[in-house]
N, C-alpha and C. Protein backbone atom coordinates (compact mmCIF):
# COMPACT_ATOMS: atom_id res chain seq x y z
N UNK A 1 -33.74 -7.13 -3.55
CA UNK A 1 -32.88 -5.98 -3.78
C UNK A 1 -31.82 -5.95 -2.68
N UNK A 2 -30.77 -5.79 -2.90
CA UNK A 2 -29.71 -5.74 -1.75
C UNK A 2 -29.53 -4.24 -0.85
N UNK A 3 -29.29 -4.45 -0.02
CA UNK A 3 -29.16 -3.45 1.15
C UNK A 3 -28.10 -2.80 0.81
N UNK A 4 -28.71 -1.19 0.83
CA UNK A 4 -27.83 0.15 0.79
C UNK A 4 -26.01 -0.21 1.41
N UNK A 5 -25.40 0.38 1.42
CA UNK A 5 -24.28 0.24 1.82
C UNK A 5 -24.39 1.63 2.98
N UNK A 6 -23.61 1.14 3.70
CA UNK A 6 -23.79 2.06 4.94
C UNK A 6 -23.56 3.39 4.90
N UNK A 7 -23.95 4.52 5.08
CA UNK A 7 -23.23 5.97 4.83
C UNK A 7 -21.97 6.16 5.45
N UNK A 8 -21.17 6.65 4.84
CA UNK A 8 -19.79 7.19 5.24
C UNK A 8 -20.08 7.49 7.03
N UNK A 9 -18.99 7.41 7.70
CA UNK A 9 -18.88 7.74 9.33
C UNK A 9 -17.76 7.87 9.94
N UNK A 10 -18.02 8.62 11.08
CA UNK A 10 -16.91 8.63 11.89
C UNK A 10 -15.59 7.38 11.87
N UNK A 11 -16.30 6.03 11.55
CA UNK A 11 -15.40 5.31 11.66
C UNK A 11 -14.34 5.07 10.57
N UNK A 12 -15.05 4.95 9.32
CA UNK A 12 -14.94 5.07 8.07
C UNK A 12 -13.59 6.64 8.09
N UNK A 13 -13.56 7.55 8.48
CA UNK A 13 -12.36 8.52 8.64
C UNK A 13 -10.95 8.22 9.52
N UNK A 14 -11.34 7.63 10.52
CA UNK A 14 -10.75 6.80 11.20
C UNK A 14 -9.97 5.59 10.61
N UNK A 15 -10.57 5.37 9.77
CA UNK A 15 -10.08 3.74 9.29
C UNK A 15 -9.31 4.68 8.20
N UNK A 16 -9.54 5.42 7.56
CA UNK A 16 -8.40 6.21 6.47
C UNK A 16 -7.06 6.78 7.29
N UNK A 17 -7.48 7.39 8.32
CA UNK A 17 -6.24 7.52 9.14
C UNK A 17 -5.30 6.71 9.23
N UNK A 18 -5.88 5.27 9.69
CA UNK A 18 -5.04 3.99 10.25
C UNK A 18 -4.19 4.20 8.92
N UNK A 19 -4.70 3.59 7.65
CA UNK A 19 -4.56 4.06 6.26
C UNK A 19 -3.06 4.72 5.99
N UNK A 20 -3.49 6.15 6.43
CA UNK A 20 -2.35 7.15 5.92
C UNK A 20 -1.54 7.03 6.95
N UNK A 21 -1.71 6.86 8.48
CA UNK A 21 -0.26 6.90 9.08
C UNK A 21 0.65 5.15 9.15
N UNK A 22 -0.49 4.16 8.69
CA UNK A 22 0.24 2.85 8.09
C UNK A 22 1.29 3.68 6.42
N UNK A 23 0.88 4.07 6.01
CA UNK A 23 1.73 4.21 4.77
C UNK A 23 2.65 5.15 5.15
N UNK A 24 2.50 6.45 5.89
CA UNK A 24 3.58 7.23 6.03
C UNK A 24 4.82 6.27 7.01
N UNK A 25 4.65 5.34 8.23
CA UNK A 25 5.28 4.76 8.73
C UNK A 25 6.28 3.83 7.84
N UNK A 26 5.77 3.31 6.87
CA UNK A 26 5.87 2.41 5.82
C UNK A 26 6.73 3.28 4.92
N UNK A 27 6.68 4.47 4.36
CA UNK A 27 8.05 5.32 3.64
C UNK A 27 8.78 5.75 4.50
N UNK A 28 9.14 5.73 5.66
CA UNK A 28 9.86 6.47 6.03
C UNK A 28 11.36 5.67 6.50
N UNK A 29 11.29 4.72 6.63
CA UNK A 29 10.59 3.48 6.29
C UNK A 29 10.83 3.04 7.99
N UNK A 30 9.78 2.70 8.61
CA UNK A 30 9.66 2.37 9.91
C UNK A 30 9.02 1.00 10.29
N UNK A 31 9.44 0.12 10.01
CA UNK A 31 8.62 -1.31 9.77
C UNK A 31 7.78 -1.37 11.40
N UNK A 32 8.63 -0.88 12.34
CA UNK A 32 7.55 -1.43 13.83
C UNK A 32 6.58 -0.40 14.13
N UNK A 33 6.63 0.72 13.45
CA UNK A 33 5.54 1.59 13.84
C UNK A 33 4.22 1.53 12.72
N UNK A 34 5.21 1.62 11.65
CA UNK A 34 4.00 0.38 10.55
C UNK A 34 3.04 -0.49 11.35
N UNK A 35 3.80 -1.51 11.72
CA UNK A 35 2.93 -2.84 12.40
C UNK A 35 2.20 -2.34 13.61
N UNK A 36 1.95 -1.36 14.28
CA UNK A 36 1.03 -0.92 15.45
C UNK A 36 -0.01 -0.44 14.86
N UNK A 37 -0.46 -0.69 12.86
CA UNK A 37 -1.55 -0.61 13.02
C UNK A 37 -1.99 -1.38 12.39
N UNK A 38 -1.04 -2.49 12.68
CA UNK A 38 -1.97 -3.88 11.67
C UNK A 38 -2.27 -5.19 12.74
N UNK A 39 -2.96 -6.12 12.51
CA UNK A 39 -3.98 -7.07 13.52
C UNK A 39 -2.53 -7.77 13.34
N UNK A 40 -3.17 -8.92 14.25
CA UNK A 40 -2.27 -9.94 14.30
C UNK A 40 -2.38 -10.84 13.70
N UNK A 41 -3.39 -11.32 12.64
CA UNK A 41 -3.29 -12.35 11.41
C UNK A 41 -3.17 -10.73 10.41
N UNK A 42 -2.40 -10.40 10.07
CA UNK A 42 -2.35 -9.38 8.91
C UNK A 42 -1.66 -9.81 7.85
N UNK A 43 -2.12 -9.77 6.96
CA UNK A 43 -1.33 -10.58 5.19
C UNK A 43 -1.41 -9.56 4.29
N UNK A 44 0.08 -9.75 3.64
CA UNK A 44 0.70 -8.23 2.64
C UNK A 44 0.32 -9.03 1.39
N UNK A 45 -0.32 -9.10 0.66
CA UNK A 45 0.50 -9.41 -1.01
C UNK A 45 0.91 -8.60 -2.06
N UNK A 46 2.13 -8.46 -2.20
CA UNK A 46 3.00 -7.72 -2.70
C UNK A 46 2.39 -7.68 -4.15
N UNK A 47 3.08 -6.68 -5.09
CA UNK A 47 3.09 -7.01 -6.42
C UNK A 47 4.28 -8.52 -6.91
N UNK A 48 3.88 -9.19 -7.97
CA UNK A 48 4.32 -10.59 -8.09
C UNK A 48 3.83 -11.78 -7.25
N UNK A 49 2.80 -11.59 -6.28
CA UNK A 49 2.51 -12.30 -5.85
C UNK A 49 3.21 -12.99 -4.28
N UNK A 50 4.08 -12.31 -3.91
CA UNK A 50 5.11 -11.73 -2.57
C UNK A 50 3.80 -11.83 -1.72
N UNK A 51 4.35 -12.47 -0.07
CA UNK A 51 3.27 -12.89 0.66
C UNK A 51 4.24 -12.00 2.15
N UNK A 52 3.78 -11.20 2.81
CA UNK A 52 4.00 -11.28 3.86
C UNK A 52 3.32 -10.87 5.04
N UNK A 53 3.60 -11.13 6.52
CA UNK A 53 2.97 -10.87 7.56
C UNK A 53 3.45 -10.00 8.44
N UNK A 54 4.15 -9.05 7.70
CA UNK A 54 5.33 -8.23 8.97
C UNK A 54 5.20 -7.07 7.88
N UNK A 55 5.24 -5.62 8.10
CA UNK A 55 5.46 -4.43 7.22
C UNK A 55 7.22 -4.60 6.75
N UNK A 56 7.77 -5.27 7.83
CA UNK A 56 9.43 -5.59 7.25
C UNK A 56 9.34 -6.55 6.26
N UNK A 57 8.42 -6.86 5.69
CA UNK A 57 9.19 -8.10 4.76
C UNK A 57 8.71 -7.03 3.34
N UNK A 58 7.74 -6.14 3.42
CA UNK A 58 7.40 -5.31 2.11
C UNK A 58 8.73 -3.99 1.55
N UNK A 59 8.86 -3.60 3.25
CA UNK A 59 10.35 -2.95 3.25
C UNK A 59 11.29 -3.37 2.79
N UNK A 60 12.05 -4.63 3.38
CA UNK A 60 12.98 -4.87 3.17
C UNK A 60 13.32 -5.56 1.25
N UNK A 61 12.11 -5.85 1.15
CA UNK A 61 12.09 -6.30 -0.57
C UNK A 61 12.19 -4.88 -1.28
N UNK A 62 11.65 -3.64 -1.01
CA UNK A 62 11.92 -2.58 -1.55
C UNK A 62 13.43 -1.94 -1.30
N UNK A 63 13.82 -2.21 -0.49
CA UNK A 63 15.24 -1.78 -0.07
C UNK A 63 15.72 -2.34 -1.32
N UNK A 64 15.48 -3.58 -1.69
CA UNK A 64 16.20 -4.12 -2.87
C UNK A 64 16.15 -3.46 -4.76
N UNK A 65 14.96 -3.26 -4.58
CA UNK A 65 13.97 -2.98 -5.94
C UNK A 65 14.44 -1.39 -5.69
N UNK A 66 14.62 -0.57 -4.88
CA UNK A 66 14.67 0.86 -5.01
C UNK A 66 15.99 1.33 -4.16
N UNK A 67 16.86 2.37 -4.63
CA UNK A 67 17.60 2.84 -3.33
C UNK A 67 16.66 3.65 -2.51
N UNK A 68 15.71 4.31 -2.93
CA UNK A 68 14.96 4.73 -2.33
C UNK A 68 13.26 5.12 -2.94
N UNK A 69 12.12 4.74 -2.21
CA UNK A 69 10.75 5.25 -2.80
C UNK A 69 9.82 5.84 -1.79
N UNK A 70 9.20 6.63 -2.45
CA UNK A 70 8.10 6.98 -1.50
C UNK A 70 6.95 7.15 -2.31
N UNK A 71 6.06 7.59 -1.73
CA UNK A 71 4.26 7.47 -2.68
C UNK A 71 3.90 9.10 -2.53
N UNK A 72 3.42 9.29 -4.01
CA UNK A 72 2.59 10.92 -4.36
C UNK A 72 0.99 10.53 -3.75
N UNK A 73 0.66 10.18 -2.72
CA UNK A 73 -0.94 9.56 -2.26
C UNK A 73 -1.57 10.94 -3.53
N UNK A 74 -2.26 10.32 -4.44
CA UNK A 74 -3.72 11.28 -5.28
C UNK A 74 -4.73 11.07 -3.93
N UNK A 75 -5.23 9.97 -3.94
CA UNK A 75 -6.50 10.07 -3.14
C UNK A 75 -6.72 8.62 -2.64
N UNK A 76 -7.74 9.17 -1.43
CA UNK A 76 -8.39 7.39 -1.20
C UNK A 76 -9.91 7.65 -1.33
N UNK A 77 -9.80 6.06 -2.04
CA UNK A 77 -11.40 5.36 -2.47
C UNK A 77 -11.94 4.38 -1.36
N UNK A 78 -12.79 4.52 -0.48
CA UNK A 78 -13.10 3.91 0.75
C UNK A 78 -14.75 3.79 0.02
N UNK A 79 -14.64 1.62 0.63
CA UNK A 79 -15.93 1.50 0.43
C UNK A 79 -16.59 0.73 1.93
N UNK A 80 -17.52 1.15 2.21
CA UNK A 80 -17.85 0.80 3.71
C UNK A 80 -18.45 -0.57 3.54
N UNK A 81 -18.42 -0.83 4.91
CA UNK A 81 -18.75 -2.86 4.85
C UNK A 81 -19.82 -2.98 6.39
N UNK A 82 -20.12 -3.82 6.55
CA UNK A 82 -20.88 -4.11 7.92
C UNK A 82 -19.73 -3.90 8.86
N UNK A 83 -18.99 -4.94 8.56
CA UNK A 83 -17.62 -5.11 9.80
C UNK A 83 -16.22 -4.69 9.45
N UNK A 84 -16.04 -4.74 8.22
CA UNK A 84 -14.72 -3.46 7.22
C UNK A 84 -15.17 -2.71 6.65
N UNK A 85 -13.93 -1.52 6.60
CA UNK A 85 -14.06 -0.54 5.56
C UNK A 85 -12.60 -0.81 4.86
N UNK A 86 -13.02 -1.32 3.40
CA UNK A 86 -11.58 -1.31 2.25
C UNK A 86 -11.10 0.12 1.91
N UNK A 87 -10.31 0.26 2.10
CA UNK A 87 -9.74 1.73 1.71
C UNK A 87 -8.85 1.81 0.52
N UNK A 88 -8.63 2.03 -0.51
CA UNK A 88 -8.01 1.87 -1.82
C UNK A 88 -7.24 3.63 -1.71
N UNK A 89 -5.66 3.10 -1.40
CA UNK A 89 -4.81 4.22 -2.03
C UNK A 89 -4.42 4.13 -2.91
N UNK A 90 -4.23 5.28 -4.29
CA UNK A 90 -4.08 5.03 -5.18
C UNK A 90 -3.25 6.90 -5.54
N UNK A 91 -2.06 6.20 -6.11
CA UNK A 91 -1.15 7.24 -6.48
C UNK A 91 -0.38 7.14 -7.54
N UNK A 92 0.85 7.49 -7.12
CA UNK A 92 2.24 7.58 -8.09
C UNK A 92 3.06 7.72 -6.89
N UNK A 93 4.37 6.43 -7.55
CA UNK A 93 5.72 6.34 -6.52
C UNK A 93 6.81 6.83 -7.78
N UNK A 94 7.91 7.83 -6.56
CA UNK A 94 8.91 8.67 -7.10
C UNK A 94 10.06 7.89 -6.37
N UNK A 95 11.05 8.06 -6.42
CA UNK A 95 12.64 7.83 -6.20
C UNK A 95 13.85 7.09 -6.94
N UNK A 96 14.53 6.40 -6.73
CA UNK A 96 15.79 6.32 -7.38
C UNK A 96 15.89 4.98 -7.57
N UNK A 97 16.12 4.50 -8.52
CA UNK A 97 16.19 2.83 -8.74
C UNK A 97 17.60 3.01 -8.14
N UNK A 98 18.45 1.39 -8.10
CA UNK A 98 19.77 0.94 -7.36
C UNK A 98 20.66 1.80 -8.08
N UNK A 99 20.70 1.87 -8.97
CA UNK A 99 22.19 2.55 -10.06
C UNK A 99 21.80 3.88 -9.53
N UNK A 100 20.76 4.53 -8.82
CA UNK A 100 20.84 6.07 -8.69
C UNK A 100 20.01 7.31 -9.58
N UNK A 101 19.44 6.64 -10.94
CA UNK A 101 18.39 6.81 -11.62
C UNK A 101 17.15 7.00 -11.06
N UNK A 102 16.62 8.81 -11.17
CA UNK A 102 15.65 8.73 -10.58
C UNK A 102 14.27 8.55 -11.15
N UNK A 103 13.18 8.24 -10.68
CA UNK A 103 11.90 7.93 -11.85
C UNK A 103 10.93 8.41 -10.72
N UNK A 104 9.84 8.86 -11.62
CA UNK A 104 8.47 9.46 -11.45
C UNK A 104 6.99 8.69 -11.93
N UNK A 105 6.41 8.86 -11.55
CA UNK A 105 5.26 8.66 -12.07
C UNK A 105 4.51 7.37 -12.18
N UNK A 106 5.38 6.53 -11.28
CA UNK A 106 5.18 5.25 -11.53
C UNK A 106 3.71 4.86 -10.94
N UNK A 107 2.84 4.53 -11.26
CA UNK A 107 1.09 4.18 -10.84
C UNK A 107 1.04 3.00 -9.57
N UNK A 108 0.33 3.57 -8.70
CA UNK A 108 0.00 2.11 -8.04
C UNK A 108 -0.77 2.50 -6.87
N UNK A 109 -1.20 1.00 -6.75
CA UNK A 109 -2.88 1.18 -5.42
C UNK A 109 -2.75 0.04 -4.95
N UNK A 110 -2.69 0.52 -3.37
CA UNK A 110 -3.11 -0.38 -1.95
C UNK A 110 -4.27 -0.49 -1.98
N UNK A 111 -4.54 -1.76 -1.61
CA UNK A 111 -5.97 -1.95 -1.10
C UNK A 111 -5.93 -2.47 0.28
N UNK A 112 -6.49 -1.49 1.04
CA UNK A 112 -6.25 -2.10 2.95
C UNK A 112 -7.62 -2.50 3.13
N UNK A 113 -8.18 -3.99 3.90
CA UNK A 113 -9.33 -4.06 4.56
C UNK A 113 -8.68 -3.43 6.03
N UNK A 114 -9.93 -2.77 6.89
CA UNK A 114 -9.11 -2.31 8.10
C UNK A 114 -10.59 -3.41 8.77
N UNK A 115 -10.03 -3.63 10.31
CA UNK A 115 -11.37 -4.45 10.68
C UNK A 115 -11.14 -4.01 12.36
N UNK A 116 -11.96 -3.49 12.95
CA UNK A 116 -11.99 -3.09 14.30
C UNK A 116 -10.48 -2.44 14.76
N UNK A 117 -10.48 -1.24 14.05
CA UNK A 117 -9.65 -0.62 14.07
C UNK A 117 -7.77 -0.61 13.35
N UNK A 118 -7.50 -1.73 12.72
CA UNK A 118 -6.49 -2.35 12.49
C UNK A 118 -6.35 -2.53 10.77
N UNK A 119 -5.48 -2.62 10.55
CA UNK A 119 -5.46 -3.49 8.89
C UNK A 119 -4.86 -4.83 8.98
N UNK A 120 -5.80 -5.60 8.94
CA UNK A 120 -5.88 -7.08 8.30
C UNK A 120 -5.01 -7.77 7.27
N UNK A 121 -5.42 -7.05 6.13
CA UNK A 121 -4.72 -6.99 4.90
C UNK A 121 -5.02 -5.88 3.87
N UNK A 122 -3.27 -6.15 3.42
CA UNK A 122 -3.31 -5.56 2.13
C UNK A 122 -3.02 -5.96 0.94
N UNK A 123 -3.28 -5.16 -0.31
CA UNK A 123 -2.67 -6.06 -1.16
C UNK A 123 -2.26 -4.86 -2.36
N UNK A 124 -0.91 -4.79 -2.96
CA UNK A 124 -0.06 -3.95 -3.92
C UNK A 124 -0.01 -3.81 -4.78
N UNK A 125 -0.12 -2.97 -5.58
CA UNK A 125 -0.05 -3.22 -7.37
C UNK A 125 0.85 -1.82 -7.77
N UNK A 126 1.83 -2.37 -8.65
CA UNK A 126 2.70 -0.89 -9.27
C UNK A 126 3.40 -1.42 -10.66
N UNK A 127 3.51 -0.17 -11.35
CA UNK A 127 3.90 -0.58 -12.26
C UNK A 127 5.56 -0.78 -12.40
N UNK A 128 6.31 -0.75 -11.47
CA UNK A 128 7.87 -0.72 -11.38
C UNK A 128 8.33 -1.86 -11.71
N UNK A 129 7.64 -3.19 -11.88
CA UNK A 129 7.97 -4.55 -13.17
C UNK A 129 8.16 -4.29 -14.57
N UNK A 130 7.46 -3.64 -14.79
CA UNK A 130 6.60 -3.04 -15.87
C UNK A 130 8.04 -2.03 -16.31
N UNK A 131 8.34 -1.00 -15.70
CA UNK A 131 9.40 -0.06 -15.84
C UNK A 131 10.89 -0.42 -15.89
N UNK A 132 10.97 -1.31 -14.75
CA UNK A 132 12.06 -2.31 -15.13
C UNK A 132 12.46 -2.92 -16.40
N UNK A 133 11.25 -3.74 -16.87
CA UNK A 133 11.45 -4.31 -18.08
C UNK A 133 12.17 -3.27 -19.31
N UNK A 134 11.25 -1.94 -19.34
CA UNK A 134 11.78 -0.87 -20.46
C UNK A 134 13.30 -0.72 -19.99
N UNK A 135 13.35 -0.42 -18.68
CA UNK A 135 14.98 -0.10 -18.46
C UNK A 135 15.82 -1.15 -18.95
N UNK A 136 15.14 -1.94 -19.17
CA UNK A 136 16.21 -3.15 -19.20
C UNK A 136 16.23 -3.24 -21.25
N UNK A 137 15.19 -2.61 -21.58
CA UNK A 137 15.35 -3.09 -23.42
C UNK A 137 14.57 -3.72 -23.41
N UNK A 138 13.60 -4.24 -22.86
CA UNK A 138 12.57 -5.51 -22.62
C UNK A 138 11.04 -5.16 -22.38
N UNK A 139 10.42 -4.86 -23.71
CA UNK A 139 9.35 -4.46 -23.94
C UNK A 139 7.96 -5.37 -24.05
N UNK A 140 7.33 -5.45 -23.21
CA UNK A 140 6.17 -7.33 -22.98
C UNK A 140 5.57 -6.14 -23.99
C-alpha cells in the first residue's frame, strides 16, 4: 500500500506564497523580482511548448500576444511531496489583445513545483490559442 501523503504545513503555505507573489511580480510585469523566487536551474514551459529560464522570456512573449494581461487567481490546488510541494493556479486571464480588444474569461493553470523554498519549474496552459483562432474566423 503506498504511503499517506504528508498533511498540509507550515511549509506547504509558504510554498503558496512563493506561488502568489511569483505571479503577482509576473503581472505587473516585473521580470527581476519574479526571478527572486525561482532556483537557479528553473524551466518555464509556456503554452505551445515555449521553453524558458528567465520570468523575462514568459513576459516578454506576452508583451507580444497581449497589449496587456493579468490573471482572475480562482484558487490554488497544492499537492504535498517529500521534497516539493506542486502548487496548481488555476483561473481566468482578462485584458486587451494588440488591436485594443478587450477579452475575459480566458481559462488557464500554472503548475509550480517549489523545492526548498524556490520554484524550479513551471509549466502554462491557456486558452488564448484557442481564442485567437475564433478571432481570426478559424474554428479547429
Amino acid at each position: 500500500m503506498p504511503a499517506a501523503a504528508p498533511a498540509p504545513s507550515a511549509q506547504t503555505s509558504d510554498d503558496v506564497a512563493i506561488v502568489r507573489a511569483f505571479l503577482d511580480a509576473s503581472m505587473k510585469p516585473d521580470a527581476e523580482r519574479a526571478a527572486s523566487y525561482i532556483a537557479a536551474d528553473f524551466k518555464l514551459t509556456f503554452t505551445g511548448g515555449r521553453s524558458f529560464d528567465h520570468p523575462s522570456g514568459s513576459i516578454g512573449f506576452n508583451a507580444k500576444r497581449y497589449r496587456w494581461v493579468k490573471k482572475a487567481i480562482e484558487r490554488f490546488d497544492v499537492v504535498t511531496g517529500g521534497e516539493e510541494t506542486i502548487v496548481y493556479s488555476i483561473g481566468t486571464l482578462y485584458g486587451e489583445w494588440p488591436d485594443g480588444t478587450p477579452f475575459k474569461d480566458n481559462r488557464y493553470i500554472d503548475r509550480f513545483v517549489v523545492r526548498g523554498g524556490r520554484i524550479v519549474r513551471m509549466d502554462v496552459w491557456n486558452d488564448s490559442a484557442e481564442r485567437i483562432l475564433v478571432r481570426n474566423g478559424i474554428e479547429a
